[in-house]
C-alpha atoms as a PDB file:
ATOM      1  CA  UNK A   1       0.459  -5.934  35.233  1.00  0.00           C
ATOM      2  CA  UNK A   2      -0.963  -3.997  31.950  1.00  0.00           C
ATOM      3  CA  UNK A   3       0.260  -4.797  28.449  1.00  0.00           C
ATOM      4  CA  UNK A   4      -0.499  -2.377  25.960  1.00  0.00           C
ATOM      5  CA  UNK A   5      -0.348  -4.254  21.888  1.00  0.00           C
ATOM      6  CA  UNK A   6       0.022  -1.949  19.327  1.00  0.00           C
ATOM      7  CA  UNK A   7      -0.958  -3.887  16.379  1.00  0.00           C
ATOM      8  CA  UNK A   8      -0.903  -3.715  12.470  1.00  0.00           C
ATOM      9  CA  UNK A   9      -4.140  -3.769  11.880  1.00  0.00           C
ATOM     10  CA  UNK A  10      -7.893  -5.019  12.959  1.00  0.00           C
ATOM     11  CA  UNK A  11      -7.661  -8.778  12.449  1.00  0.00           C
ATOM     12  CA  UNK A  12      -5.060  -8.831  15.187  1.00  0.00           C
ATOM     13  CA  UNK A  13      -7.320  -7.302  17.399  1.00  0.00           C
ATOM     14  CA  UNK A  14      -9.844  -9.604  16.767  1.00  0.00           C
ATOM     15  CA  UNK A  15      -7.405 -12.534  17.008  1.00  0.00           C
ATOM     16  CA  UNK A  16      -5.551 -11.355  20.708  1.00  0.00           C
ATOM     17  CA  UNK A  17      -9.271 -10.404  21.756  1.00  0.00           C
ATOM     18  CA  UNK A  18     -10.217 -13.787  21.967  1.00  0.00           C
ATOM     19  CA  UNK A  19      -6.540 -14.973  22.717  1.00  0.00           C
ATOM     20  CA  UNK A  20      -5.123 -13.592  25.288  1.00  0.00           C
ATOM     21  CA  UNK A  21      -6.606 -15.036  28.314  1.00  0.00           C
ATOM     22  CA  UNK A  22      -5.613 -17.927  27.416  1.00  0.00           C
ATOM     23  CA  UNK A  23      -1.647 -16.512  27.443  1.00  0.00           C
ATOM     24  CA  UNK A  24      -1.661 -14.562  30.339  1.00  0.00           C
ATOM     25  CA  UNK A  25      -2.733 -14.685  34.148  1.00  0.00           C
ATOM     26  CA  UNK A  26      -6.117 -13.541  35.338  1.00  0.00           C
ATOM     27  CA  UNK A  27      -4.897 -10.387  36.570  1.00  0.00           C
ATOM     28  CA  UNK A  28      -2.829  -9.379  33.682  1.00  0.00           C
ATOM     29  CA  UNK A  29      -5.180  -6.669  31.396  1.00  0.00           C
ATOM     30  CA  UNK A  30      -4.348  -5.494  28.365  1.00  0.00           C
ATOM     31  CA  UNK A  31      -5.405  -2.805  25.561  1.00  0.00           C
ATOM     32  CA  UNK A  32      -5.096  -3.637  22.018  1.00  0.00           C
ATOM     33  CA  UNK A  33      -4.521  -0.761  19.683  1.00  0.00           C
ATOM     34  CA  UNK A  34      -4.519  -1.784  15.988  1.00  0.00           C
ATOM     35  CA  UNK A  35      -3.422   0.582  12.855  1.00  0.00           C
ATOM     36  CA  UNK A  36      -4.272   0.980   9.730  1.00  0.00           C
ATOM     37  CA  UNK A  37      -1.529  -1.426   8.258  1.00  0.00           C
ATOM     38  CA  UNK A  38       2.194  -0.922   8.594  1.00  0.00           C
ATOM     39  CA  UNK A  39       2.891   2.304   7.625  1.00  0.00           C
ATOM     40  CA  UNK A  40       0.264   3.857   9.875  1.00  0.00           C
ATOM     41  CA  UNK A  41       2.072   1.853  12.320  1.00  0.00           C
ATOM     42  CA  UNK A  42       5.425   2.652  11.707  1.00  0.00           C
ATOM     43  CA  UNK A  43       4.159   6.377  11.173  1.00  0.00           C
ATOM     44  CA  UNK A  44       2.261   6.699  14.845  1.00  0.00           C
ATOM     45  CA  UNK A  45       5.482   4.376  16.482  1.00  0.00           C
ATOM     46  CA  UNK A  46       8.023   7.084  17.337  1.00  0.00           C
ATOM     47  CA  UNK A  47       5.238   9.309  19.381  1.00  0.00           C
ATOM     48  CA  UNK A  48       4.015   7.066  21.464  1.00  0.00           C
ATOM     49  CA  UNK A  49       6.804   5.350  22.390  1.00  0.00           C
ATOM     50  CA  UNK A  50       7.584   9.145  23.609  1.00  0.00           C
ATOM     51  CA  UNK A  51       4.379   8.606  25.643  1.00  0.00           C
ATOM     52  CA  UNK A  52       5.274   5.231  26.798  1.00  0.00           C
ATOM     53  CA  UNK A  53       8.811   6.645  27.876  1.00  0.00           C
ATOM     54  CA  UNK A  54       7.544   9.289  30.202  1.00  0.00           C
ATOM     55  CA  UNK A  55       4.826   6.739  31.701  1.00  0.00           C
ATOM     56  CA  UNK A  56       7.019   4.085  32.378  1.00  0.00           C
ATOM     57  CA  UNK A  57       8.553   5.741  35.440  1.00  0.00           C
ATOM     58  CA  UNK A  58       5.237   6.093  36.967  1.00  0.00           C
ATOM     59  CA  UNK A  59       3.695   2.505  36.206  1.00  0.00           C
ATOM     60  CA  UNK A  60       6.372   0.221  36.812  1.00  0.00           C
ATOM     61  CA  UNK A  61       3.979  -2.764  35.919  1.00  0.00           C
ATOM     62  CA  UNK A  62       3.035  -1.053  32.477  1.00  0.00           C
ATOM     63  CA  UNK A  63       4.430  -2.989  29.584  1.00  0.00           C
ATOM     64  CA  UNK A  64       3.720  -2.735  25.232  1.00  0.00           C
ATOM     65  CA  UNK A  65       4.092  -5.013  23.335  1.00  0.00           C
ATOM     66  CA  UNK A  66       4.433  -4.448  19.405  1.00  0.00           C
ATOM     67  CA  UNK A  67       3.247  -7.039  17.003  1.00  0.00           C
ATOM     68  CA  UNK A  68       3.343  -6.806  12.880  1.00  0.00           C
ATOM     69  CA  UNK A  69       3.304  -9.099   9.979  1.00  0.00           C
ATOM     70  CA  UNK A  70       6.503 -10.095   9.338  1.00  0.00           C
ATOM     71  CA  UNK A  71       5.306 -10.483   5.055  1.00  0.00           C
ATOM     72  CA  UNK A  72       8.621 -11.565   3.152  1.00  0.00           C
ATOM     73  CA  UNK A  73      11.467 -10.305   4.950  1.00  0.00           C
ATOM     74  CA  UNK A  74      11.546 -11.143   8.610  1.00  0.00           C
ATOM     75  CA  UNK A  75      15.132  -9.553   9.857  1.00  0.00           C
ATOM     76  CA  UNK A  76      14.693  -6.494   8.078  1.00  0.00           C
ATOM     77  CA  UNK A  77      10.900  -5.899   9.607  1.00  0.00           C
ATOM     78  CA  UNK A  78      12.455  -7.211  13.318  1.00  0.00           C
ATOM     79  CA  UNK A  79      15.501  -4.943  12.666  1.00  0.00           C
ATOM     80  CA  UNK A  80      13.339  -1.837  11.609  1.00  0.00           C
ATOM     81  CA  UNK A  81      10.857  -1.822  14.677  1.00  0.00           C
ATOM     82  CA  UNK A  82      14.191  -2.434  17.380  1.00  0.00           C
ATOM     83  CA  UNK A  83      15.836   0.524  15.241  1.00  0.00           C
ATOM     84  CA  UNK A  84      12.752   3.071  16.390  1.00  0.00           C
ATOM     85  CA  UNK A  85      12.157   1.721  19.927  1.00  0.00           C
ATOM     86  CA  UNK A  86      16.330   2.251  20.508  1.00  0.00           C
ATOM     87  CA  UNK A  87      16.304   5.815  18.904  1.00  0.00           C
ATOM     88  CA  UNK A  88      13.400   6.892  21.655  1.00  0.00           C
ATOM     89  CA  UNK A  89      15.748   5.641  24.064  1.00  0.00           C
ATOM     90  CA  UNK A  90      13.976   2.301  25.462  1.00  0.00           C
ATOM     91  CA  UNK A  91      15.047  -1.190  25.577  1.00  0.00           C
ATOM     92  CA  UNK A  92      13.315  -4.261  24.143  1.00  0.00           C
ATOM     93  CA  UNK A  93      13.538  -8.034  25.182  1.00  0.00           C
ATOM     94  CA  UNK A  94      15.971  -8.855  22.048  1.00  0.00           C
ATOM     95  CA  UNK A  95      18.499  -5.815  22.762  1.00  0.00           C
ATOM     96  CA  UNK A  96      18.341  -5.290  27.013  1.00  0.00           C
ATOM     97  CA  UNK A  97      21.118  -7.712  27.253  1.00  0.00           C
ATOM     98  CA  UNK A  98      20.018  -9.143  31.293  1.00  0.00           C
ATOM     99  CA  UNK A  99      18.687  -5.165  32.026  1.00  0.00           C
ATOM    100  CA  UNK A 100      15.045  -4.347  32.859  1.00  0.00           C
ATOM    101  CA  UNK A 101      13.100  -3.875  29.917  1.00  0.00           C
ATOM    102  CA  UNK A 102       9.533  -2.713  29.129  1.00  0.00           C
ATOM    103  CA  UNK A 103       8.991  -3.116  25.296  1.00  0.00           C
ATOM    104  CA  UNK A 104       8.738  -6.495  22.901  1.00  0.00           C
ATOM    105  CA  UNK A 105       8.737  -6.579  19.201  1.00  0.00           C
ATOM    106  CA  UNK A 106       7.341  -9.835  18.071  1.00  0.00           C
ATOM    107  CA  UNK A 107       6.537 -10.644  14.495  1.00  0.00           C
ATOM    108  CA  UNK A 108       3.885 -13.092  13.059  1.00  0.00           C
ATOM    109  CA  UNK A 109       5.746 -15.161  10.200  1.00  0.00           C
ATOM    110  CA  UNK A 110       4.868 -14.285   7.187  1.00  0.00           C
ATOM    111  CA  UNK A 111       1.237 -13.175   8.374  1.00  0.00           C
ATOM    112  CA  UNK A 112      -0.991 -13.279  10.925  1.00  0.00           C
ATOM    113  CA  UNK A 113      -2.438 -16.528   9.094  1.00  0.00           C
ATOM    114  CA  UNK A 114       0.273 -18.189   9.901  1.00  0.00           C
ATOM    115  CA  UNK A 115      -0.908 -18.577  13.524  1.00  0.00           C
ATOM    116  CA  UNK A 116      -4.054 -20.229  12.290  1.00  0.00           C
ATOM    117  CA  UNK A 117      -2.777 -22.689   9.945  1.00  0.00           C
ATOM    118  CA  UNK A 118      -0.364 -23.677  12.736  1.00  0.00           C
ATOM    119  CA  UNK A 119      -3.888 -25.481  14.289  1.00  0.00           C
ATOM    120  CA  UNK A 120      -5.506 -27.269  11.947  1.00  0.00           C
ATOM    121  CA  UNK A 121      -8.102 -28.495  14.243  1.00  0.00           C
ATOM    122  CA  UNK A 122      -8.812 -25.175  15.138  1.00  0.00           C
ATOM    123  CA  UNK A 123      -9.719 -24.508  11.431  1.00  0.00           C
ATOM    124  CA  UNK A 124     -11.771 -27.761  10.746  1.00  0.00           C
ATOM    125  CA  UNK A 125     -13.797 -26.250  14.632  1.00  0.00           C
ATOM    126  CA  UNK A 126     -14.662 -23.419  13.001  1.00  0.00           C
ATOM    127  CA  UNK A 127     -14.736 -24.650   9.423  1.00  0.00           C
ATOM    128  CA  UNK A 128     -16.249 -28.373   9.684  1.00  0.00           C
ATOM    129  CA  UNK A 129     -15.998 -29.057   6.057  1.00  0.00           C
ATOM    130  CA  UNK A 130     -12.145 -28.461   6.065  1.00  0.00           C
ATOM    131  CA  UNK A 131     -10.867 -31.750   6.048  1.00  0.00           C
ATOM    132  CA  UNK A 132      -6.847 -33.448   6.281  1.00  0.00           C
ATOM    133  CA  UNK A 133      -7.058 -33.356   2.791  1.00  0.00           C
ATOM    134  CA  UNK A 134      -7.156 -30.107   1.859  1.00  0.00           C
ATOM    135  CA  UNK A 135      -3.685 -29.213   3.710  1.00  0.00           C
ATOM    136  CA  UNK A 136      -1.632 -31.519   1.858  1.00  0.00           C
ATOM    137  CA  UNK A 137       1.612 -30.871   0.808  1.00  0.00           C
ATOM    138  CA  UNK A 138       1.698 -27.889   3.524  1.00  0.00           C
ATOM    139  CA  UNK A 139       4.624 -28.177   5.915  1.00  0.00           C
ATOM    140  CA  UNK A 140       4.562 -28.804   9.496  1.00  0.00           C
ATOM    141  CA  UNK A 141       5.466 -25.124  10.276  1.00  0.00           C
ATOM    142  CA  UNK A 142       3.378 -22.547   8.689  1.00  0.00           C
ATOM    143  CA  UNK A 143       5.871 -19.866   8.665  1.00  0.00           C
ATOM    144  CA  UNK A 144       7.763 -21.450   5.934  1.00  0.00           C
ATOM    145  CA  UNK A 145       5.058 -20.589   3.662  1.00  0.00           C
ATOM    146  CA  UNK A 146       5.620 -17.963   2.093  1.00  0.00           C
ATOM    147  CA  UNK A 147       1.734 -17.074   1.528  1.00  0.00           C
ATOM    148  CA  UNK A 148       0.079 -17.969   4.489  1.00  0.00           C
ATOM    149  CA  UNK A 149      -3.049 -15.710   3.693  1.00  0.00           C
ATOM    150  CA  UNK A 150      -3.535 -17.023   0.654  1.00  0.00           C
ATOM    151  CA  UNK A 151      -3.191 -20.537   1.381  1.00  0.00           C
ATOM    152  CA  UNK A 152      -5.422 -20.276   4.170  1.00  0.00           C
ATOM    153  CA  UNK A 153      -7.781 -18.879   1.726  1.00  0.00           C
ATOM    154  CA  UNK A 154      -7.286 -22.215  -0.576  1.00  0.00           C
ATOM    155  CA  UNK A 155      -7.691 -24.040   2.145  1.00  0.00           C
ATOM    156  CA  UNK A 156     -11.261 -23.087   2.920  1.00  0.00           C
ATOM    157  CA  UNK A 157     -12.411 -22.675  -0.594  1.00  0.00           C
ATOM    158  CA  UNK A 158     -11.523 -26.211  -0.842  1.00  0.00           C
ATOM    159  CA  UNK A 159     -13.694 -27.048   1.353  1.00  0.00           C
ATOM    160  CA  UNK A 160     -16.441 -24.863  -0.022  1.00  0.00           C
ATOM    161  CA  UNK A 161     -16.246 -21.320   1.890  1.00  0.00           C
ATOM    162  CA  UNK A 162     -15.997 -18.392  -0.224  1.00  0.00           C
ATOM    163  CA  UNK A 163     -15.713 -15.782   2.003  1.00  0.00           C
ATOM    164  CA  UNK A 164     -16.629 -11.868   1.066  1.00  0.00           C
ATOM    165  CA  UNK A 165     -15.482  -8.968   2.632  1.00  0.00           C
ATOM    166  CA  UNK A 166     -13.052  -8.561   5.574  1.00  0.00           C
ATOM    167  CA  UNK A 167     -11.837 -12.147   5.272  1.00  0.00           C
ATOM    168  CA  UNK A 168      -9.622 -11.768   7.964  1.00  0.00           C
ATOM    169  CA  UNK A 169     -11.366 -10.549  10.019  1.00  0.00           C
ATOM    170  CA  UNK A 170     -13.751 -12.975  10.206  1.00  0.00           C
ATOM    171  CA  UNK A 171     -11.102 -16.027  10.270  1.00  0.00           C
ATOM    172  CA  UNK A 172     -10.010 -14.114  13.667  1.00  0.00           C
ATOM    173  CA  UNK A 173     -12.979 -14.165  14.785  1.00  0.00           C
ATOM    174  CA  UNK A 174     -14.391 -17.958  13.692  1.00  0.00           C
ATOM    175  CA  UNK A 175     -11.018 -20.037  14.178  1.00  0.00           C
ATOM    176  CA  UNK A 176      -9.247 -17.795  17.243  1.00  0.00           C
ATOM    177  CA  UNK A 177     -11.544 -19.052  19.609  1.00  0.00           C
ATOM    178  CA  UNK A 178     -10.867 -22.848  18.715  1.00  0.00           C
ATOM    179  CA  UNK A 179      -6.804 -22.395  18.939  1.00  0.00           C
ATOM    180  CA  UNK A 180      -4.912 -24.169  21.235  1.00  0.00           C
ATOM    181  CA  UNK A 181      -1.808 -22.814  22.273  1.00  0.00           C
ATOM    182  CA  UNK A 182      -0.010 -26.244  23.058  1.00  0.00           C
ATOM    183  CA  UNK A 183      -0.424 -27.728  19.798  1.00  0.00           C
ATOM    184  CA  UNK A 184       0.272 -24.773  17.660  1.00  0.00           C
ATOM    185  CA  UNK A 185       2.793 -25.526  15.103  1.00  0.00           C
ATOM    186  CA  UNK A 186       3.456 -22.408  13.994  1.00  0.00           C
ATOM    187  CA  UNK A 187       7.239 -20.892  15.588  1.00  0.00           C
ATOM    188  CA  UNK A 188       6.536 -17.339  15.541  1.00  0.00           C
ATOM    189  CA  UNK A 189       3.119 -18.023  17.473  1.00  0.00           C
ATOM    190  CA  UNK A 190       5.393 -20.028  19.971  1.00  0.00           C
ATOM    191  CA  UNK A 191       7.904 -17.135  20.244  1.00  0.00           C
ATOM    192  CA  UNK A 192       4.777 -14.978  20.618  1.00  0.00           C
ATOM    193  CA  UNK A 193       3.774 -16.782  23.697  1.00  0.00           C
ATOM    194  CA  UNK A 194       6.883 -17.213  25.482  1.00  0.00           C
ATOM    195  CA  UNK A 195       7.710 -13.082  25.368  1.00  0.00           C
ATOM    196  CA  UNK A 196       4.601 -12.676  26.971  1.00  0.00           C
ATOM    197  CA  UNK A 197       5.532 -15.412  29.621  1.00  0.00           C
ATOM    198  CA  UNK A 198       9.120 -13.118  30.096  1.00  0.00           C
ATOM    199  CA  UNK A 199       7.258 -10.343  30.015  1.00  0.00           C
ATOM    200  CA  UNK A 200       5.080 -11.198  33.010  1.00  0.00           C
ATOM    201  CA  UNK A 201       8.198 -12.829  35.031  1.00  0.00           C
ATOM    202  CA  UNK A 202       9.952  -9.714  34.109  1.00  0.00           C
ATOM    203  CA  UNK A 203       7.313  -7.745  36.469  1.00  0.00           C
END
């Protein structure tokens, strides 16, 4: 099977890069396509899901996989990306009812960030001098904040990283490879995983 992620932006690249063989069988491969934020996404969406259309008869194991902040308002992002996939004619996970379907939108609640603060372990691995301490008073799942970027970015200036630049980026790249998928508190991450287990048992 091949599982093409069309993705917001660059950090989620970064992030699924180092991810994804940990969510998937050996001999699943994938292509990560990231955008320039969500209105290049939304912009680009309609085309080549006229692409994916026509290819899907001819690559039966072929799958996409669309992935977006969710930022403050969850059902209307989730309702927006079904809205385009249905009007170029293809199912998704959430509306195929039992039928054979090809596409999943997933959404990481409120922001990618969210998946990282969902393993705090992860975060002190690749940021030692983040200690217990300086995630007080966060709740157990991360999606209920409604600022996950910048309480992630408390949370390491607290324990003395000021960070320059494409911050995140770089926390893809420093705290993805420490994340374990078992312990990750955060529920979008865990509604992440299991579409890509459907996905692959869908084959």
């Amino acid at each position: 099977m091949h599982i093409e992620f069309l993705l917001e932006e660059e950090s989620a690249k970064a992030a699924l890069d180092v991810l994804l063989p940990k969510l998937l069988p050996p001999d699943t491969t994938w292509s990560c396509y990231p955008h320039r934020g969500k209105t290049d996404l939304f912009q680009r969406l309609p085309g080549r899901l006229k692409t994916y259309a026509r290819q899907f008869a001819g690559q039966p194991d072929l799958r996409v996989v669309i992935l977006m902040d969710a930022d403050s308002d969850c059902k209307r992002r989730k309702g927006e990306l079904e809205k385009i996939v249905a009007d170029a004619g293809l199912l998704t996970k959430t509306t195929a009812a039992g039928q054979p379907f090809r596409i999943i939108t997933r959404l990481a609640v409120q922001e990618l960030e969210a998946w990282f603060l969902g393993d705090r372990a992860a975060i002190h691995a690749a940021y030692p001098r983040v200690r217990p301490p300086h995630f007080s008073g966060l709740p157990h799942d991360p999606d209920t904040i409604a600022d996950t970027w910048e309480t992630l970015w408390r949370v390491l200036q607290e324990g003395k990283y000021y960070l320059t630049g494409k911050a995140k980026v770089e926390w893809a790249e420093t705290i993805t490879p420490h994340l374990e998928p078992d312990r990750n508190t955060s529920a979008s991450f865990q509604y992440f995983r299991l579409a890509l287990s459907h996905s692959v048992l869908s084959r």
